[in-house]
N, C-alpha and C. Protein backbone atom coordinates (compact mmCIF):
# COMPACT_ATOMS: atom_id res chain seq x y z
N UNK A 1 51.50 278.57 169.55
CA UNK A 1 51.51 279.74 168.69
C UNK A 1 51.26 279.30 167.25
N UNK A 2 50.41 280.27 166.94
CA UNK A 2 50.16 279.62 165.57
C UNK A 2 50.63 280.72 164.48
N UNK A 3 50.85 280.29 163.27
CA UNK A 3 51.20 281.27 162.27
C UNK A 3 50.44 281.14 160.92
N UNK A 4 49.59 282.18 160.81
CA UNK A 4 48.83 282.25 159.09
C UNK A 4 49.52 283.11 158.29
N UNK A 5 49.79 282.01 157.21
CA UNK A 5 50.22 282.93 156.12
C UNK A 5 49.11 283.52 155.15
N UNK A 6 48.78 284.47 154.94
CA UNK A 6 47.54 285.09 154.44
C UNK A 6 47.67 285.20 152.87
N UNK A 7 46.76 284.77 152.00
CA UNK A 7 46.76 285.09 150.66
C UNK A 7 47.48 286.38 149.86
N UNK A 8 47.49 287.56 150.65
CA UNK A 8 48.33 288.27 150.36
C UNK A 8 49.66 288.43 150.58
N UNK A 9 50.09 287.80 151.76
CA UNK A 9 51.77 287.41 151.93
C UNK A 9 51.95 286.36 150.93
N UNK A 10 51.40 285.31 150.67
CA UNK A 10 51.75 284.72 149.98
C UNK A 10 51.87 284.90 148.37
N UNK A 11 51.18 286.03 148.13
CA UNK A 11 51.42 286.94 146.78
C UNK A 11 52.62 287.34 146.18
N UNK A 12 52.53 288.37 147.49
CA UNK A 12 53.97 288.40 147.67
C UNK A 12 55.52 287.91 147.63
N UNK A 13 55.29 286.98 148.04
CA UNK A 13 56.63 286.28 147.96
C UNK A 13 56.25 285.32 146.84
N UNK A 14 55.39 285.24 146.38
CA UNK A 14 55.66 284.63 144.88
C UNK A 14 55.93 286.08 143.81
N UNK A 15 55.10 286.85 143.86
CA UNK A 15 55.89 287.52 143.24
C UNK A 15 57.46 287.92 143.39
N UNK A 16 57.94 288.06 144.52
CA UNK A 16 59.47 288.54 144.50
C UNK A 16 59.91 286.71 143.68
N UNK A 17 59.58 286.04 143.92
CA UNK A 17 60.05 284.58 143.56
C UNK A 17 60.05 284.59 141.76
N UNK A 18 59.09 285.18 141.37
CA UNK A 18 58.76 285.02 140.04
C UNK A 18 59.62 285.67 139.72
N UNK A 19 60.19 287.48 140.16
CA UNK A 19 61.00 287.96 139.92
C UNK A 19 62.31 287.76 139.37
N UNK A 20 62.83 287.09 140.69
CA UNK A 20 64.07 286.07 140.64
C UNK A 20 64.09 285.15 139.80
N UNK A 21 63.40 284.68 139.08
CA UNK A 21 63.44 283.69 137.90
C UNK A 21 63.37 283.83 136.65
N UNK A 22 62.40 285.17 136.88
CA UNK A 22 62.57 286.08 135.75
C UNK A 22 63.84 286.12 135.00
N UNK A 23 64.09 286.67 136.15
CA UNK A 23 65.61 287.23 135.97
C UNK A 23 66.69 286.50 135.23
N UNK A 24 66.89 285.25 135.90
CA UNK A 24 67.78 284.20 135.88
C UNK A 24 67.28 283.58 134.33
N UNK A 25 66.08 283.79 134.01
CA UNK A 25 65.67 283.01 132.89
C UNK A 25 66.00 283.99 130.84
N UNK A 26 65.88 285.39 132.20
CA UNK A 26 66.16 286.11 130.84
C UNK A 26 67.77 286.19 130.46
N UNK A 27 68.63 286.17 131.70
CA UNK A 27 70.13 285.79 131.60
C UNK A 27 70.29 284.65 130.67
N UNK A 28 69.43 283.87 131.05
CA UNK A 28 69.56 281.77 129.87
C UNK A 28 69.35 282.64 128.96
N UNK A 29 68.38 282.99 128.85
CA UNK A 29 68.13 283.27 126.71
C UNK A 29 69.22 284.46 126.21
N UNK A 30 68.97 285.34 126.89
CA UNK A 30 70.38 285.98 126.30
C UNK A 30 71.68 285.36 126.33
N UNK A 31 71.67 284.96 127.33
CA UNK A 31 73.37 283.95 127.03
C UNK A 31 73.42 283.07 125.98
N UNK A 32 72.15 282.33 125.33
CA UNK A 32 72.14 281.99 124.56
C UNK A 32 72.02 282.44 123.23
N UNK A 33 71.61 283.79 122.71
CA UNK A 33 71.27 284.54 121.93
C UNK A 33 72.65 284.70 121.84
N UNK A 34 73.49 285.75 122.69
CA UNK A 34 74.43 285.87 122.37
C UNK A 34 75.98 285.05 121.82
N UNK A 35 75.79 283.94 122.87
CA UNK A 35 76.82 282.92 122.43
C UNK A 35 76.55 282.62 121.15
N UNK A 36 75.25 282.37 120.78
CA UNK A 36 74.86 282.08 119.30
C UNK A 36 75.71 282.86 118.21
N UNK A 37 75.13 284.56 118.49
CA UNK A 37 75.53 285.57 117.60
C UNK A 37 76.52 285.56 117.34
N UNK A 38 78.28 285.09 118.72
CA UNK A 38 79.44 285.24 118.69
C UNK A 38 79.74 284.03 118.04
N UNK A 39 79.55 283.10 117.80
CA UNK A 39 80.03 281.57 117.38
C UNK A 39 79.58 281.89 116.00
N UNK A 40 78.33 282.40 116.00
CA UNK A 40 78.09 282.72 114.34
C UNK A 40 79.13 283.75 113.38
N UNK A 41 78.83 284.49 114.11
CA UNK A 41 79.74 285.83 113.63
C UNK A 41 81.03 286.37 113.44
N UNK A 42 81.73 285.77 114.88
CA UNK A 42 82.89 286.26 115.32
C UNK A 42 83.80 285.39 115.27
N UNK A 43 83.63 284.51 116.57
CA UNK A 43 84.80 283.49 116.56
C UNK A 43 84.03 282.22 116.69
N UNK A 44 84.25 280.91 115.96
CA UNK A 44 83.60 280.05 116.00
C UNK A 44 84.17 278.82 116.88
N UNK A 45 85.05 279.46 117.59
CA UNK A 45 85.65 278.74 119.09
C UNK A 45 85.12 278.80 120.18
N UNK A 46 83.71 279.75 120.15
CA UNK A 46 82.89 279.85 121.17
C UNK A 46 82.22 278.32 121.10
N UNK A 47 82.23 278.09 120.12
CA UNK A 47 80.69 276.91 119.79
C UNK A 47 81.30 275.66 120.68
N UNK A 48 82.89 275.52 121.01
CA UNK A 48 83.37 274.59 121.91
C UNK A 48 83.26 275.12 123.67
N UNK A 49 82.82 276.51 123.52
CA UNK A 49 82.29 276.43 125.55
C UNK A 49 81.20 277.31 124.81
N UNK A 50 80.19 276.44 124.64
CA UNK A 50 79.22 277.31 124.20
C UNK A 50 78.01 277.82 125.85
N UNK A 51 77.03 278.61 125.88
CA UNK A 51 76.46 279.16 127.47
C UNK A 51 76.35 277.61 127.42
N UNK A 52 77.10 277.84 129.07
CA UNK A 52 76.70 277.07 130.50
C UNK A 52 77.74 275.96 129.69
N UNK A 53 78.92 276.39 129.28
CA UNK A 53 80.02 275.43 129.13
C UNK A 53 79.22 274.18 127.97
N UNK A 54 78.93 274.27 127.53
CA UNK A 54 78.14 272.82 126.64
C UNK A 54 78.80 273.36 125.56
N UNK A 55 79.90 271.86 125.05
CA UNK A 55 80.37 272.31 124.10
C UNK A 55 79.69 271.75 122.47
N UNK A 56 79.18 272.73 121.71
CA UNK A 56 78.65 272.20 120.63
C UNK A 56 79.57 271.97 119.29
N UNK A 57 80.75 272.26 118.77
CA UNK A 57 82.16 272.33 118.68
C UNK A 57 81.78 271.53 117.53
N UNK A 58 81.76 270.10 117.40
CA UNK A 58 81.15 269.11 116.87
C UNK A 58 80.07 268.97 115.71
N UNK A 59 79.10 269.77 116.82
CA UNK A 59 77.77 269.64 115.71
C UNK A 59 77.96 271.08 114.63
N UNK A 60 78.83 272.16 115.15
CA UNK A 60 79.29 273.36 114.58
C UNK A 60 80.40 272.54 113.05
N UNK A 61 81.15 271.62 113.61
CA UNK A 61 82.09 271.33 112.56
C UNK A 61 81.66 270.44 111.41
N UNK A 62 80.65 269.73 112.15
CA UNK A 62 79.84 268.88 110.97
C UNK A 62 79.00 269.76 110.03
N UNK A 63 77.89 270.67 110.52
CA UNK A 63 77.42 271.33 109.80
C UNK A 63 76.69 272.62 110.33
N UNK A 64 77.39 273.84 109.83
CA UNK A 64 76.53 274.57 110.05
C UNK A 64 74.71 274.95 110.43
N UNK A 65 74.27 274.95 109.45
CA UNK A 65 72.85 274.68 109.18
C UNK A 65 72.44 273.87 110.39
N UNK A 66 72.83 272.68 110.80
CA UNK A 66 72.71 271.97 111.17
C UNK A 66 72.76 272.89 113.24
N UNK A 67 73.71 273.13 113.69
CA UNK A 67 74.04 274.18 114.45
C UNK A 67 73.17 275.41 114.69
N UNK A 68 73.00 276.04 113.88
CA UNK A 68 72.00 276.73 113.71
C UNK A 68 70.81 276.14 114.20
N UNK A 69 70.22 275.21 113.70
CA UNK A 69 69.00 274.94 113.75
C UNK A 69 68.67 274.57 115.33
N UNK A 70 69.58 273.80 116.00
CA UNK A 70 69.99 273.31 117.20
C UNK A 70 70.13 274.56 118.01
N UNK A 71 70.63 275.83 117.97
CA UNK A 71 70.84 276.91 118.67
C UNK A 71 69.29 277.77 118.54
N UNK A 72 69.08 277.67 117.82
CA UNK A 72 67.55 278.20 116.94
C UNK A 72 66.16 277.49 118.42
N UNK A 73 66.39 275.78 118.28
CA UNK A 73 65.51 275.15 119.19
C UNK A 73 65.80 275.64 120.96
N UNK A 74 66.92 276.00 120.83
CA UNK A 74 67.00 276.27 122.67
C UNK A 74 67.10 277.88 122.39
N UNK A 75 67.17 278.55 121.37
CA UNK A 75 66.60 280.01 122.03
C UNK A 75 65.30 280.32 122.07
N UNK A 76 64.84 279.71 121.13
CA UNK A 76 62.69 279.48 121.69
C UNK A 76 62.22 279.18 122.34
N UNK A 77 62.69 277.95 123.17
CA UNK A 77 62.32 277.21 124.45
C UNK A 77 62.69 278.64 126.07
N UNK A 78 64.03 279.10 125.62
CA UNK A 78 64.63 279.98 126.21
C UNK A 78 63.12 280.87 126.35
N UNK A 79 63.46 281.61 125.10
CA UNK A 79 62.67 282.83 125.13
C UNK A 79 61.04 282.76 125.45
N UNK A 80 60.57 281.71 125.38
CA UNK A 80 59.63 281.25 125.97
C UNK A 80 59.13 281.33 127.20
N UNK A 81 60.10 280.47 127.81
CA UNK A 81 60.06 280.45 129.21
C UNK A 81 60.26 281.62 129.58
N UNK A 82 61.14 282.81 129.58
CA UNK A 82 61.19 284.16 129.84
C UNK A 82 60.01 285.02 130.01
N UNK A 83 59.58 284.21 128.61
CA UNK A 83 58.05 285.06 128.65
C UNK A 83 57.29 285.29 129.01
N UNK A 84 57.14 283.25 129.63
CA UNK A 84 56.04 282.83 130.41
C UNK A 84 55.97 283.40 131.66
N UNK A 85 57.00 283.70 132.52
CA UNK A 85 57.58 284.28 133.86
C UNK A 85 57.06 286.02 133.60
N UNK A 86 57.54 286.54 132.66
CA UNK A 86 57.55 288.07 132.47
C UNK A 86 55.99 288.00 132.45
N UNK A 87 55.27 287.09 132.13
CA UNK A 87 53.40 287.38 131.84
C UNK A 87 52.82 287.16 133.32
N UNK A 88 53.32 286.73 133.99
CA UNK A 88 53.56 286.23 135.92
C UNK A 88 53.47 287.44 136.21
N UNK A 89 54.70 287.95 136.27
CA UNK A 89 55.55 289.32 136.42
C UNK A 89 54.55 289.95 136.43
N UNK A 90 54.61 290.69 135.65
CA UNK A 90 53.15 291.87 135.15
C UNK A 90 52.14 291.44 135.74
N UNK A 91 51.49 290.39 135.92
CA UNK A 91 49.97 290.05 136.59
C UNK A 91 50.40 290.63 137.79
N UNK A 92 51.37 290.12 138.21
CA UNK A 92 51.94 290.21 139.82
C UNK A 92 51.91 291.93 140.33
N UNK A 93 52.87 292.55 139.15
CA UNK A 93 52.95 293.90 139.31
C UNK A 93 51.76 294.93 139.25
N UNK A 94 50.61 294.16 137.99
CA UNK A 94 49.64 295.36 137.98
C UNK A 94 48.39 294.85 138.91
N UNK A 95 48.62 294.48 139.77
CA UNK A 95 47.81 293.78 141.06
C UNK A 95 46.24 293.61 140.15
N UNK A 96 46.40 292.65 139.18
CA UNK A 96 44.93 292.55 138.35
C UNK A 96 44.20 291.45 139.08
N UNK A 97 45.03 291.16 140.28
CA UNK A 97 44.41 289.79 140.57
C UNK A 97 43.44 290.43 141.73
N UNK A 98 42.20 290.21 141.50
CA UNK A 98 40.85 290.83 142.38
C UNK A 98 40.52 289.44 143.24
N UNK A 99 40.85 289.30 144.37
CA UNK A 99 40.33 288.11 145.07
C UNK A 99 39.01 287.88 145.63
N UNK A 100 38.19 289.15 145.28
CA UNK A 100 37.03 289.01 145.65
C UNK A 100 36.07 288.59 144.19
N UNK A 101 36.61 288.75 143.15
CA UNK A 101 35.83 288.31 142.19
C UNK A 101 37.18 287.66 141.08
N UNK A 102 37.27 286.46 141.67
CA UNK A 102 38.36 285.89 141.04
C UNK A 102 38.38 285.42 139.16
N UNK A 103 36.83 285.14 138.98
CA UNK A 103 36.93 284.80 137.30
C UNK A 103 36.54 285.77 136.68
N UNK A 104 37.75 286.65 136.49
CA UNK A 104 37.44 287.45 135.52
C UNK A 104 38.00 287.07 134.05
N UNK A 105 37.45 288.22 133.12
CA UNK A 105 38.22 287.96 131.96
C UNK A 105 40.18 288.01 132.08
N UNK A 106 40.16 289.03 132.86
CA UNK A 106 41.66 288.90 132.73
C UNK A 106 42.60 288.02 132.76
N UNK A 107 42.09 287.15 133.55
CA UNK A 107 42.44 285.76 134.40
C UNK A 107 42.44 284.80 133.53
N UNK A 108 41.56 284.63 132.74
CA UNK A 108 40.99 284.12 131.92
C UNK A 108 42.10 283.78 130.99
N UNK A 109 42.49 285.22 130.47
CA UNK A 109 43.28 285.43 129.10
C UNK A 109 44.67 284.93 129.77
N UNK A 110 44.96 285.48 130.92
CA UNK A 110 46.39 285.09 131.52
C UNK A 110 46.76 283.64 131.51
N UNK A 111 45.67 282.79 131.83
CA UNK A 111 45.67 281.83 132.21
C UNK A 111 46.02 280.82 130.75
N UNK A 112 44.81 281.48 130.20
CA UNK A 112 45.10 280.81 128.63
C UNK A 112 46.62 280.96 127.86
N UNK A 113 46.82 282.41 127.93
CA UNK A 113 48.50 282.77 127.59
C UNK A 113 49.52 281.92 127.63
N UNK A 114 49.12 281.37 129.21
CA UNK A 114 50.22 280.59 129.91
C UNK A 114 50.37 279.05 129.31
N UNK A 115 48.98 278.62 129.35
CA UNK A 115 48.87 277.40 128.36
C UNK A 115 49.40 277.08 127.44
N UNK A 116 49.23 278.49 126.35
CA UNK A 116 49.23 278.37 124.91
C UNK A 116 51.44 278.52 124.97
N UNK A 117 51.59 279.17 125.94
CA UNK A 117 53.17 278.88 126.12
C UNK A 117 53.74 277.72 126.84
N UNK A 118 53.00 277.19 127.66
CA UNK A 118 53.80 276.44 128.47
C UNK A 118 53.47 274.98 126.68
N UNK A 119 52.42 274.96 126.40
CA UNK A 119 52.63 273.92 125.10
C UNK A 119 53.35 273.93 124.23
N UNK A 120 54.23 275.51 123.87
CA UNK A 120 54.54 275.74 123.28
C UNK A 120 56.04 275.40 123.34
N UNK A 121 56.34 275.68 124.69
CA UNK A 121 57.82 275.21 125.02
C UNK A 121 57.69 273.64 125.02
N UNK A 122 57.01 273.20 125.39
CA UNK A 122 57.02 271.46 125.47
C UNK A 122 56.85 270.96 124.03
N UNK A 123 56.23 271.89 123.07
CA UNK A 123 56.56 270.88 121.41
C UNK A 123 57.88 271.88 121.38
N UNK A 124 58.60 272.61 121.53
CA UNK A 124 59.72 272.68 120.63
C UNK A 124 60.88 272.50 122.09
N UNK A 125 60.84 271.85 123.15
CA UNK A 125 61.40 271.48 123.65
C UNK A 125 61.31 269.40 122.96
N UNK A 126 60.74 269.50 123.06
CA UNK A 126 60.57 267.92 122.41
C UNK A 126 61.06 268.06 120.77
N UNK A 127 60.90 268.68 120.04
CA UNK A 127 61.56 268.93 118.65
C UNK A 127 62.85 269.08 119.17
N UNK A 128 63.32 269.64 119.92
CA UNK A 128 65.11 269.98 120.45
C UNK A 128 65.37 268.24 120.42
N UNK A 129 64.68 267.92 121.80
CA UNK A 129 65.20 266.27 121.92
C UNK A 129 65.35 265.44 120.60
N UNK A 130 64.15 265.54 119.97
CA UNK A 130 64.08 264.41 118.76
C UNK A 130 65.31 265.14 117.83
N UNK A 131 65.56 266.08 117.83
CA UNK A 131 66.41 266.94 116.48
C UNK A 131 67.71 266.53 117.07
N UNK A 132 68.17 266.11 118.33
CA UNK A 132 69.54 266.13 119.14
C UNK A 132 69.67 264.47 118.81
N UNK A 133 68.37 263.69 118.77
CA UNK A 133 68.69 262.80 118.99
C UNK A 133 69.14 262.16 118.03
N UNK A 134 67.85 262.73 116.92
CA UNK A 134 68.60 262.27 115.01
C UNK A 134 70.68 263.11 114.79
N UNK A 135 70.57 263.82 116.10
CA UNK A 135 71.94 264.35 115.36
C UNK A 135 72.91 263.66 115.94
N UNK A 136 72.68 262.91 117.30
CA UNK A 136 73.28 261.63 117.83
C UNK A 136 73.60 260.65 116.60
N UNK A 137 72.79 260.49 116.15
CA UNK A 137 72.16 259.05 115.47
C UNK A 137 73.14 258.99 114.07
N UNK A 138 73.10 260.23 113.56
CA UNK A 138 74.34 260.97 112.57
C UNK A 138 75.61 260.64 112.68
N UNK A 139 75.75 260.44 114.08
CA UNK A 139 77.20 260.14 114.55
C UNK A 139 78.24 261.28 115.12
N UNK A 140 77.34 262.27 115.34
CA UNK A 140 77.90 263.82 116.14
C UNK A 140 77.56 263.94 117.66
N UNK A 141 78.91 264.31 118.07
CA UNK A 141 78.94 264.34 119.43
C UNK A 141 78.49 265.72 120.11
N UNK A 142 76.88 265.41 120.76
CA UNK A 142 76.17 265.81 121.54
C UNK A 142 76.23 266.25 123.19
N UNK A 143 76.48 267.41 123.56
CA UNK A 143 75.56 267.13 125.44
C UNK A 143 74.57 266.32 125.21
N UNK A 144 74.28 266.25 126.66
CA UNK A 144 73.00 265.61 127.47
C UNK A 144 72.15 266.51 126.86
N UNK A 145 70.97 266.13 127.10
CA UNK A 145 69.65 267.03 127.01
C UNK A 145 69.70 267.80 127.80
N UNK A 146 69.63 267.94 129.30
CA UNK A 146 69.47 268.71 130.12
C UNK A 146 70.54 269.64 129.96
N UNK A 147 71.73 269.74 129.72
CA UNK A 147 72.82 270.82 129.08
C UNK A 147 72.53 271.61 128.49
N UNK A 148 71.37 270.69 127.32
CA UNK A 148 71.05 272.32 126.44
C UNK A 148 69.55 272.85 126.79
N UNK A 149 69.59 272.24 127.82
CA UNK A 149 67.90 272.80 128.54
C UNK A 149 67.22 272.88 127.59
N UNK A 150 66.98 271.81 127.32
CA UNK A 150 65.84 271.33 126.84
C UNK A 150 64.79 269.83 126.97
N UNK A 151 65.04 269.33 128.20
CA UNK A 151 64.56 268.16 128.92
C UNK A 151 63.10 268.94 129.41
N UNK A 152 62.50 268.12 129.68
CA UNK A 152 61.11 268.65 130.14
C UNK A 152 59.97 268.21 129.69
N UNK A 153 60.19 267.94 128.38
CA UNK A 153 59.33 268.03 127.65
C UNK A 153 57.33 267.79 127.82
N UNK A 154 57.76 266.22 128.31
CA UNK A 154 56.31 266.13 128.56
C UNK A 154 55.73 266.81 129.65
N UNK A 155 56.71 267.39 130.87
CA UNK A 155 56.51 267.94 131.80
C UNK A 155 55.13 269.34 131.57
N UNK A 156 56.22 270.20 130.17
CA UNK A 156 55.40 271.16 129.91
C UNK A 156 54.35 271.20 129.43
N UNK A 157 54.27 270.10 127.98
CA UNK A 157 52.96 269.38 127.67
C UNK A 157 51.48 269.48 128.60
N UNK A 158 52.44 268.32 129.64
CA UNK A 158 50.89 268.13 130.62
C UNK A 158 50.64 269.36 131.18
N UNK A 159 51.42 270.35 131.88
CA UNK A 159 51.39 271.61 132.58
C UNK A 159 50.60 272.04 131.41
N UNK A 160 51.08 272.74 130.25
CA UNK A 160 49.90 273.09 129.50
C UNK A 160 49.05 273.04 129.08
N UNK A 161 48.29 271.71 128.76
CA UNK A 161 46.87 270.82 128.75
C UNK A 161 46.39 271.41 130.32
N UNK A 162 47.02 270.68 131.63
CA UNK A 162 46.42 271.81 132.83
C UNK A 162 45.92 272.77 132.63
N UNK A 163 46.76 273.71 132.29
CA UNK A 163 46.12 275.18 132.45
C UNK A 163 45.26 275.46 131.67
N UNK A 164 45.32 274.65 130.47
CA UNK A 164 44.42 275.09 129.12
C UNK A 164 42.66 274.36 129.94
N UNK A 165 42.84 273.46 130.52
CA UNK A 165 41.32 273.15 131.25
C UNK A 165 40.97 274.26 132.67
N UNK A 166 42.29 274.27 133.19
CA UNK A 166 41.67 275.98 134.46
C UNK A 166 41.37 276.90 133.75
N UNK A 167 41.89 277.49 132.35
CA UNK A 167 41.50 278.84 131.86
C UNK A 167 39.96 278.41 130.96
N UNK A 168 39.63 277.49 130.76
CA UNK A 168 37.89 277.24 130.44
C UNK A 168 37.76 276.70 131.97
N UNK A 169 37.77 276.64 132.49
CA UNK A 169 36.95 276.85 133.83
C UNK A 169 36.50 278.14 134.35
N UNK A 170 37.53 278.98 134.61
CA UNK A 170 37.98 280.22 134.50
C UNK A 170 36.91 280.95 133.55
N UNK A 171 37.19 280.96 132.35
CA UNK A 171 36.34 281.03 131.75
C UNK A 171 34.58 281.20 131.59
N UNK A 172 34.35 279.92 132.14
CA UNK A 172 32.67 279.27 132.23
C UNK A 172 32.77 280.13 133.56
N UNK A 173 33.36 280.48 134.67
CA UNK A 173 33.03 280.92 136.21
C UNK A 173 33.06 282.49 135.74
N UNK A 174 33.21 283.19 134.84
CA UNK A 174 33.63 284.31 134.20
C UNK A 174 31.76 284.83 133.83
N UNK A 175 31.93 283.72 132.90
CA UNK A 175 30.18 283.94 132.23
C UNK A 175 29.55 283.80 133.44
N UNK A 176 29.34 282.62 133.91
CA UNK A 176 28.85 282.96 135.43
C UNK A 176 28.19 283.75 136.19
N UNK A 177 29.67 284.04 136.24
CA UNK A 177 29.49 285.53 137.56
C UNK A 177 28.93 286.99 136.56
N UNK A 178 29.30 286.99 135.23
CA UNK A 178 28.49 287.62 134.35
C UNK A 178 27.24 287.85 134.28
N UNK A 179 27.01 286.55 134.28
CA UNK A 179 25.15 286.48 133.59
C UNK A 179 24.57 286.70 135.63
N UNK A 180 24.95 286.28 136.96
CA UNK A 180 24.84 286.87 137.81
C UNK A 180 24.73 288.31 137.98
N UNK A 181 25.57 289.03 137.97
CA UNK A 181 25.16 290.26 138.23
C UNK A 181 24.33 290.82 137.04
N UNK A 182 23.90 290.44 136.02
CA UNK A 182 23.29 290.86 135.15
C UNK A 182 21.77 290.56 135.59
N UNK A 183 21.84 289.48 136.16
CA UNK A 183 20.33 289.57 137.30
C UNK A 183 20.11 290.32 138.21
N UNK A 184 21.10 290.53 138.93
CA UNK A 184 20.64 291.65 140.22
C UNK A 184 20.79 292.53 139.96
């Protein structure tokens, strides 16, 4: 017995998948937004279980500014990634994806989007590291990188150089199929 999973099931369950991450990803940035707002604002005893228990307590008591700037680097990376998923999302939802004429412009732009974010999280995920690490170096007691989710770095880098060469592929198969039917 054999079993095909067909391009459109498999749509599918990436979209419900993207969903789910969505989700989970927009929970990170708001938890972080908010813990921010409350440690800033309210009580500054948050900053010792700051989201996902990482206590920043430390880098809060040494220096403000300093805190800030550090909460500042993981809600961009955050909100980023949210974004990048929510631009998934929507492709997924407004079924733009035409499998019979796959390089279109739309694709194109999506594709590029994704690039121009996934690079985007990998330099200010890498500014997080180097900024954590000079605040190590200071003599302030830090999480891990991965605590304040912001490890990855080159990960996203290369992922975004990737996509940034599929969306000019994409692209050139776009003109293509353009200047094609413009013959027949």
């Amino acid at each position: 017995m054999e079993i095909k999973i067909t391009t459109k099931q498999m749509l599918k369950v990436l979209h419900v998948l993207s969903w789910i991450i969505f989700i989970g990803l927009c929970i990170n940035a708001g938890g972080v937004l908010f813990n921010a707002f409350f440690a800033l604002f309210i009580n500054s005893i948050a900053a010792k279980n700051f989201w996902q228990h990482v206590d920043l307590s430390s880098l809060y008591d040494f220096d403000k500014g300093f805190f800030i700037t550090e909460i500042s680097l993981m809600s961009i990376v955050a909100i980023m990634q949210a974004f990048l998923f929510y631009l998934i999302v929507k492709i997924l939802n407004n079924k733009k994806i035409n499998v019979t004429q796959p390089f279109s412009t739309e694709i194109q732009h999506f594709i590029s989007n994704m690039s121009y974010l996934a690079l985007g999280i990998g330099l200010f995920s890498n500014w997080g590291v180097e900024y954590t690490k000079w605040l190590i170096a200071k003599g302030i007691t830090m999480p891990d990188i991965q605590s304040l989710r912001l490890g990855g770095a080159d990960v996203w880098l290369f992922m975004g150089i990737i996509l940034l060469v599929i969306a000019q592929v994409f692209k050139r198969g776009a003109e293509i199929q353009a200047e094609n039917e413009l013959t027949i």
